[in-house]
Protein backbone atom coordinates (compact mmCIF):
# COMPACT_ATOMS: atom_id res chain seq x y z
CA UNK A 1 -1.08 177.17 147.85
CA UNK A 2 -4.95 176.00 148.03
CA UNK A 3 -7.51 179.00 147.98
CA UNK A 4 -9.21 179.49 151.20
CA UNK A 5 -12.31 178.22 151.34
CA UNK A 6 -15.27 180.21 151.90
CA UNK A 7 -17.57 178.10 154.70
CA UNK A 8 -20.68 179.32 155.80
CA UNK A 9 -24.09 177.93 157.67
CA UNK A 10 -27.00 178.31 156.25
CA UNK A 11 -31.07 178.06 157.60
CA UNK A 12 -32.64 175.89 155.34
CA UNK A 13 -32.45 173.77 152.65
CA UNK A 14 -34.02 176.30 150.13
CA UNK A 15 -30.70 178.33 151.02
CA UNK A 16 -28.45 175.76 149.55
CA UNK A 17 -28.30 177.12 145.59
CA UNK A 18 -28.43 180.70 146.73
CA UNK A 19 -25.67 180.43 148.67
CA UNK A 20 -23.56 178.75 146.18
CA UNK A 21 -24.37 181.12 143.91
CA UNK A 22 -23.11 184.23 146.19
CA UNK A 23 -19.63 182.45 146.39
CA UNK A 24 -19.94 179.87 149.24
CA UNK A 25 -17.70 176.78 148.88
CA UNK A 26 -18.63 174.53 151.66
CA UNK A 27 -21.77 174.19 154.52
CA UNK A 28 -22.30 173.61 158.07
CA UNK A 29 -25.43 171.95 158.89
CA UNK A 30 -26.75 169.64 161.24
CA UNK A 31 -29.72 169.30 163.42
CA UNK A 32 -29.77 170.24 167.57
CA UNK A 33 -29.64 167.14 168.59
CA UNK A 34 -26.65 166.61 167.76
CA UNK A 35 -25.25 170.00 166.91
CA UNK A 36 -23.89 173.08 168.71
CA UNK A 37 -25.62 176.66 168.04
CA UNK A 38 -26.66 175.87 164.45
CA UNK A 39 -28.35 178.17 161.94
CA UNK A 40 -31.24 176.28 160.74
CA UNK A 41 -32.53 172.84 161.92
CA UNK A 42 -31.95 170.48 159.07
CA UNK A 43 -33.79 166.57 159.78
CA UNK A 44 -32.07 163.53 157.95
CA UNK A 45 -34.33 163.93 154.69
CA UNK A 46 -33.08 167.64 155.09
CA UNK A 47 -29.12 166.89 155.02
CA UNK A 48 -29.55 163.99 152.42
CA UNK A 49 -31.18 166.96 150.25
CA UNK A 50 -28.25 169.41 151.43
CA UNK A 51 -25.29 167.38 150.48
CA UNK A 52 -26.69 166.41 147.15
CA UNK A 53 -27.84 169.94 146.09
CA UNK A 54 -24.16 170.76 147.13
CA UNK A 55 -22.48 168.06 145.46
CA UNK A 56 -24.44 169.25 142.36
CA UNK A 57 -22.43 172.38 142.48
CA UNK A 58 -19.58 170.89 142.87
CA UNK A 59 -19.48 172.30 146.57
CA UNK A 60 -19.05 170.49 150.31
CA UNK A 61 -20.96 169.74 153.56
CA UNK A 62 -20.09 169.17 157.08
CA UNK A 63 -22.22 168.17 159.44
CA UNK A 64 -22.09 169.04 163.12
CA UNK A 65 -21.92 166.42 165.93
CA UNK A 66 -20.30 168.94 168.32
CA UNK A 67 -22.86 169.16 171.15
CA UNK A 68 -21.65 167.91 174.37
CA UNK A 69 -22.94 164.41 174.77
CA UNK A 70 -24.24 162.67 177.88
CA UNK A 71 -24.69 158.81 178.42
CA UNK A 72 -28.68 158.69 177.03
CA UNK A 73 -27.35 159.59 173.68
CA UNK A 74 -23.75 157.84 173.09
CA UNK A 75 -25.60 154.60 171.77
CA UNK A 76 -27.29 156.83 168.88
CA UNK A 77 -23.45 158.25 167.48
CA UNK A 78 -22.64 155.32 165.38
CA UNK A 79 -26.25 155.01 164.03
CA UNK A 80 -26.17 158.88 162.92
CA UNK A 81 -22.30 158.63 161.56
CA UNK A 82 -23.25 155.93 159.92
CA UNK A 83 -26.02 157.61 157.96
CA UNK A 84 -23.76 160.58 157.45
CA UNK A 85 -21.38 158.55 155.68
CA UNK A 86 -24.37 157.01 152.96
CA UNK A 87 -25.41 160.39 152.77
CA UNK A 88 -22.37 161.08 151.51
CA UNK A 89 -21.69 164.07 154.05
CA UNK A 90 -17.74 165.27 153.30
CA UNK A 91 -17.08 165.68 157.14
CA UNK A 92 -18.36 165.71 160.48
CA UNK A 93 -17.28 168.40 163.10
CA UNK A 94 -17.10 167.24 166.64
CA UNK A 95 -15.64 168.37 170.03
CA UNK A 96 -16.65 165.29 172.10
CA UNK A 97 -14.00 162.53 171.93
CA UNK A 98 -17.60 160.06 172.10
CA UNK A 99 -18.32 161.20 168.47
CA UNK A 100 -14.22 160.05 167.64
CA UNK A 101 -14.51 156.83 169.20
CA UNK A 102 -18.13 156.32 167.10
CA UNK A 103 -16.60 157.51 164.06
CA UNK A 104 -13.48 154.88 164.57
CA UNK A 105 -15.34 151.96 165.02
CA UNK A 106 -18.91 152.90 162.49
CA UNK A 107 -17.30 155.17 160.00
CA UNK A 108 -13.11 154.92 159.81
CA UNK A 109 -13.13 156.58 156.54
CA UNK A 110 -15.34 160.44 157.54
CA UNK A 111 -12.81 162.95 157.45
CA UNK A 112 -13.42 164.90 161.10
CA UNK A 113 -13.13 168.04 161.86
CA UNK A 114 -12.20 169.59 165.62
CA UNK A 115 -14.02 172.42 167.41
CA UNK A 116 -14.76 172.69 170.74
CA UNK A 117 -15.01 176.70 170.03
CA UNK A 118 -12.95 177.35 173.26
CA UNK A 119 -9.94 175.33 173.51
CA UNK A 120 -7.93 175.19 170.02
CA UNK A 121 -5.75 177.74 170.96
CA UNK A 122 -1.99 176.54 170.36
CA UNK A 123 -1.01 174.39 167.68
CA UNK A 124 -0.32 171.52 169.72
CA UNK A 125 -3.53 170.91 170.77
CA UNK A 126 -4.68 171.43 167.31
CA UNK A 127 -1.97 168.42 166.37
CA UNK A 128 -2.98 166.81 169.12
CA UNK A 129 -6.21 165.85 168.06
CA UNK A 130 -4.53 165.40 164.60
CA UNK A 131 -2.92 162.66 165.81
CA UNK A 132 -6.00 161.06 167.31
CA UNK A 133 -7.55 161.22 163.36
CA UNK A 134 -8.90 164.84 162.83
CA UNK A 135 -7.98 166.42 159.58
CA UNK A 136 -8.89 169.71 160.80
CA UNK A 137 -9.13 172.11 163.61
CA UNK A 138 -10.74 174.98 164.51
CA UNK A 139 -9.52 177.85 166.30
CA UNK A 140 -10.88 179.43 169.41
CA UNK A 141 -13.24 182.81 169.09
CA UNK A 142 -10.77 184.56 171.80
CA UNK A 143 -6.93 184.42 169.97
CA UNK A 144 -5.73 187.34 168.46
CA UNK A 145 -4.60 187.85 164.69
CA UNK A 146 -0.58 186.51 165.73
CA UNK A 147 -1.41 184.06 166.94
CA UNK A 148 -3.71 182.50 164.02
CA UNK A 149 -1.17 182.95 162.10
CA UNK A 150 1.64 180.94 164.02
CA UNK A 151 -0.55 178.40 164.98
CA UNK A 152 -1.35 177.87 160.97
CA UNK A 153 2.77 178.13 160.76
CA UNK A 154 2.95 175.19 162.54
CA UNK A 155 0.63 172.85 162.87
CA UNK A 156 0.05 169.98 160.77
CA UNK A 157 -3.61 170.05 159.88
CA UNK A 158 -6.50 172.38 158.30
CA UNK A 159 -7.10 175.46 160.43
CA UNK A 160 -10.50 177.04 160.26
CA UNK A 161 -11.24 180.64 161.40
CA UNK A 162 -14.14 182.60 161.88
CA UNK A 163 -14.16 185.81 160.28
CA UNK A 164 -18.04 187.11 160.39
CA UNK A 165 -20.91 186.74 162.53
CA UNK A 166 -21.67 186.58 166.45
CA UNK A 167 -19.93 184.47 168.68
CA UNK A 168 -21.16 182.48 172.01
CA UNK A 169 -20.28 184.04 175.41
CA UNK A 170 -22.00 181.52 177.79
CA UNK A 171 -23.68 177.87 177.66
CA UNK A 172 -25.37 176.04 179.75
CA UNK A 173 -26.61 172.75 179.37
CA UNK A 174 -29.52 174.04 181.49
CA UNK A 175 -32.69 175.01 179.90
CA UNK A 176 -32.39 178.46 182.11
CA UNK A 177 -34.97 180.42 180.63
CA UNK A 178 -37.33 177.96 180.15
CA UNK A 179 -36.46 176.39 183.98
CA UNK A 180 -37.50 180.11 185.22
CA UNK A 181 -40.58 180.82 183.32
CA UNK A 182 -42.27 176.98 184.33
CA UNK A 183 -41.03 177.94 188.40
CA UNK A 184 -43.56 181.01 187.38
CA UNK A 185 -46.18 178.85 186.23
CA UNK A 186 -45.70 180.59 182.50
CA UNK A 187 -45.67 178.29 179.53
CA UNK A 188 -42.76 178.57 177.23
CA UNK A 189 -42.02 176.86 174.36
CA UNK A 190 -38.28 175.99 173.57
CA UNK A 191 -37.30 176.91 170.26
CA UNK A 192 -34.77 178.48 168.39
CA UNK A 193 -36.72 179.76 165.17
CA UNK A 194 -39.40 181.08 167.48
CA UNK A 195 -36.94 182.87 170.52
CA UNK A 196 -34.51 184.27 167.88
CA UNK A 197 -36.35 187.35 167.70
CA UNK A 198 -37.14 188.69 171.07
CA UNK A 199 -35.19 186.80 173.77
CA UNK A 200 -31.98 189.28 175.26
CA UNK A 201 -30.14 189.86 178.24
CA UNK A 202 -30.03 193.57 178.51
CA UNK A 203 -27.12 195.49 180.21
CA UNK A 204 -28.17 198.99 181.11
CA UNK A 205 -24.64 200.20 181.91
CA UNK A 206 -22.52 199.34 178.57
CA UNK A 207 -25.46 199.41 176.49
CA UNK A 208 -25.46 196.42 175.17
CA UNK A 209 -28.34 193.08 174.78
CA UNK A 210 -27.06 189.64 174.51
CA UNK A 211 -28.97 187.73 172.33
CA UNK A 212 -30.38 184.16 174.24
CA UNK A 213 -31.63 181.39 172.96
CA UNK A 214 -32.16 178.11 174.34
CA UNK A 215 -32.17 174.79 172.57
CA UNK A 216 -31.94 170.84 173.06
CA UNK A 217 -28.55 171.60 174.09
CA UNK A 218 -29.18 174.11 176.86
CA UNK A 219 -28.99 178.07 176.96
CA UNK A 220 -27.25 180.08 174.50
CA UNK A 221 -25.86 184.02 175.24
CA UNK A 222 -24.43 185.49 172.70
CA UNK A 223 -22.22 188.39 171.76
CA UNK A 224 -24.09 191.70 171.30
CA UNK A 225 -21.80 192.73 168.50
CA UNK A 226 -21.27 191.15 164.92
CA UNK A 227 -17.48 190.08 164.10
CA UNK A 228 -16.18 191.62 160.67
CA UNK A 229 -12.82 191.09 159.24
CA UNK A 230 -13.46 191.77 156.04
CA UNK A 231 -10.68 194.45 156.05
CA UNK A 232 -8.10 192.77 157.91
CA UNK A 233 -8.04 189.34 155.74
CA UNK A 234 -3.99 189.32 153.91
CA UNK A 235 -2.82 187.81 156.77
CA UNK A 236 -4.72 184.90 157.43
CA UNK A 237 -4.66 184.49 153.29
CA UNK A 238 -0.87 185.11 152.97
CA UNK A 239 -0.63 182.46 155.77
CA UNK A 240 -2.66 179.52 154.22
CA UNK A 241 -5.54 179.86 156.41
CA UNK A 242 -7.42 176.89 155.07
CA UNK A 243 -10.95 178.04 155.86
CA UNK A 244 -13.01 181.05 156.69
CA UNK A 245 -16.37 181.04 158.51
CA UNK A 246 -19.34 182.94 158.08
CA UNK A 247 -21.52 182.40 161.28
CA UNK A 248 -25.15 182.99 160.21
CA UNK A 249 -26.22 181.88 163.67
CA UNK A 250 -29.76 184.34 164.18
CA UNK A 251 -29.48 186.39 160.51
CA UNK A 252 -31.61 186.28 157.40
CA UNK A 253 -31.24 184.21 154.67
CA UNK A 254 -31.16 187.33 152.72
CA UNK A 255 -28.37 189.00 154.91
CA UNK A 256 -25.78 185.57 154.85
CA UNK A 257 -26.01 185.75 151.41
CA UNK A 258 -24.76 189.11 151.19
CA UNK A 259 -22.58 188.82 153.04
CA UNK A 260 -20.94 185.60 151.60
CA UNK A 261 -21.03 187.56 148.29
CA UNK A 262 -18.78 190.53 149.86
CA UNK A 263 -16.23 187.91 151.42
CA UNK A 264 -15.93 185.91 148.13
CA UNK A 265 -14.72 189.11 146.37
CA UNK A 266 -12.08 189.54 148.81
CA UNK A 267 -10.79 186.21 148.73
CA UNK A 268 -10.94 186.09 145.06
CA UNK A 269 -9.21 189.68 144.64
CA UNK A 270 -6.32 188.66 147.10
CA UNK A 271 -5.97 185.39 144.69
CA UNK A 272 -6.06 187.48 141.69
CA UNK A 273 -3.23 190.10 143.40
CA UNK A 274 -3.02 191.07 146.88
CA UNK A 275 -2.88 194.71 146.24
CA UNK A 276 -6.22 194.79 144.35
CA UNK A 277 -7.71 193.60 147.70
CA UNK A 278 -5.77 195.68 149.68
CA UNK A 279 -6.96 198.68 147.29
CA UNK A 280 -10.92 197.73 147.59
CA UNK A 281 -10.86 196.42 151.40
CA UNK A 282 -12.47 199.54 152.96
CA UNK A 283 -15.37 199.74 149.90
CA UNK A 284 -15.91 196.04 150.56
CA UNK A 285 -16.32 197.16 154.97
CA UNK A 286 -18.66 199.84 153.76
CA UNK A 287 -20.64 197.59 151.90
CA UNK A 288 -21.62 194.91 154.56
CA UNK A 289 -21.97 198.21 156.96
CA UNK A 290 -24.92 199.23 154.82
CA UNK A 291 -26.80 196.16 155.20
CA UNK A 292 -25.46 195.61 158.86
CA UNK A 293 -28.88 195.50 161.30
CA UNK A 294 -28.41 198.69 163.15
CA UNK A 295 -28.42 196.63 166.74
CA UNK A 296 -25.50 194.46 165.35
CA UNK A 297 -22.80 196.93 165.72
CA UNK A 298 -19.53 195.15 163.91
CA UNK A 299 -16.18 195.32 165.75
CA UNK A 300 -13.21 193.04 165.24
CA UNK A 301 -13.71 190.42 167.89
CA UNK A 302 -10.34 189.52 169.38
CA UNK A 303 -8.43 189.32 166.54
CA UNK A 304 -6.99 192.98 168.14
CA UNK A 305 -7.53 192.34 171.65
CA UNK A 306 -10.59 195.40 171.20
CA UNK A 307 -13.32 193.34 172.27
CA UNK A 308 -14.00 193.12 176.10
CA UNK A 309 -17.72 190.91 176.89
């Protein structure tokens, strides 16, 4: 059986080498144009420096194309596939049947990847778009842990999971916040490096503020607590999950890299022996609870059915 990999998403280029270091087999990246909810911007000079400072460690890149595409930009898929596929990029994640028809006809030979982050939620639809040429898909935010593991039972290609990090509760391809603030005659610059910081939707009653951020693609809320299933991995490993994701969507460099380090021992004790994972599991919880941001609370998503947005 193949090791899971260990995928995560990092800001910058300069986080690259770091994050190989801490353990990381394989990157997200991608730039907003194109890309869904991404952790860093990264231009075309950017991702040609990503891919070969990965390759040079003997690690892989994927780069997204998973935004929902309207008319103005279908013309410019086959030009960006195409210089995916010099750059040597090892995949290209997409939701949008447009960037599958592109790929077809510009670049037959880029292995895809599916997410749509809502719908792969049986293993038929994963197989589905299997059929139609992706290699992998990934599985909806919103199944529980049984049924990850039947739909990896039975379907035919790769199955990512996320295992760390916030997820998205609402999008809009409306630029809300920025809509509001011009109707006030405010000035408000749309950007996701710049709105990370102090942009939430605050609900008195639970408690709780929603992260927002609003990009080219439209406005972002987000989960107000961190998913960590750190403990709760033999599962997914003893069922041949292929790939686990780190979501560094709105962290520090500093903080994904810790936290790639703590996942990489688990993976790699559960390789070694399950029962020496099974033995450190709750050390390896209370160490990514230590650096956790104390307005990140960590639950378990819906991988128990706990979590109700």
């Amino acid at each position: 059986m193949t090791k899971t990999e260990l995928l995560v998403t990092p800001t910058s280029v300069e986080d690259i080498l770091p994050l190989a270091e801490a353990g990381a087999d394989a990157f997200v990246i991608g730039e907003q144009r194109y890309g869904l909810r991404l952790a860093g911007e990264f231009s075309r000079n950017d991702v040609e420096k990503a891919i070969e400072l990965a390759h040079s460690k003997g690690k892989k890149v994927y780069v997204a194309m998973n935004a929902i595409f309207h008319n103005e930009k279908v013309d410019e898929l086959p030009d960006y596939l195409s210089f995916l596929s010099s750059a040597n990029a090892d995949a290209v994640i997409l939701g949008d049947p447009a960037v599958l028809m592109a790929a077809k006809e510009a670049v037959p030979e880029m292995k895809l990847h599916w997410s749509t982050e809502t719908t792969g939620t049986n293993w038929y639809t994963c197989d589905y778009w299997g059929r139609k040429g992706a290699k992998r898909a990934v599985l909806a935010r919103e199944i529980n842990m049984d049924a990850i593991v039947e739909i990896k039972e039975n379907a035919k290609v790769e199955i990512e999971v996320q295992v760390h990090g916030m997820s998205c509760m609402f999008q809009s391809k409306r630029s809300l916040l920025g809509h509001y603030f011009e109707y006030q005659g405010k000035v408000m610059e749309i950007e996701i490096r710049k709105q990370q910081k102090n942009m939430f939707l605050h609900d008195k009653e639970r408690e709780n503020k929603y992260p927002i951020f609003e990009d080219e693609n439209g406005t972002h809320i987000m989960s107000p607590n961190d998913i960590c299933i750190i403990d709760e991995l033999q599962d997914m490993l003893e069922a041949g999950v292929d790939s686990f994701k780190i979501d560094g969507i709105l962290k520090t460099p500093e903080y994904i890299a810790a936290v790639t380090k703590i996942y990489r021992e688990a993976i790699d004790l559960y390789d070694q022996d399950p029962d020496l994972y099974e033995d450190k599991k709750d050390e390896l919880l209370a160490a990514i609870e230590e650096i956790q941001p104390e307005n990140r609370p960590l639950d378990t998503g819906f991988f128990f059915k706990e979590t109700v947005y």
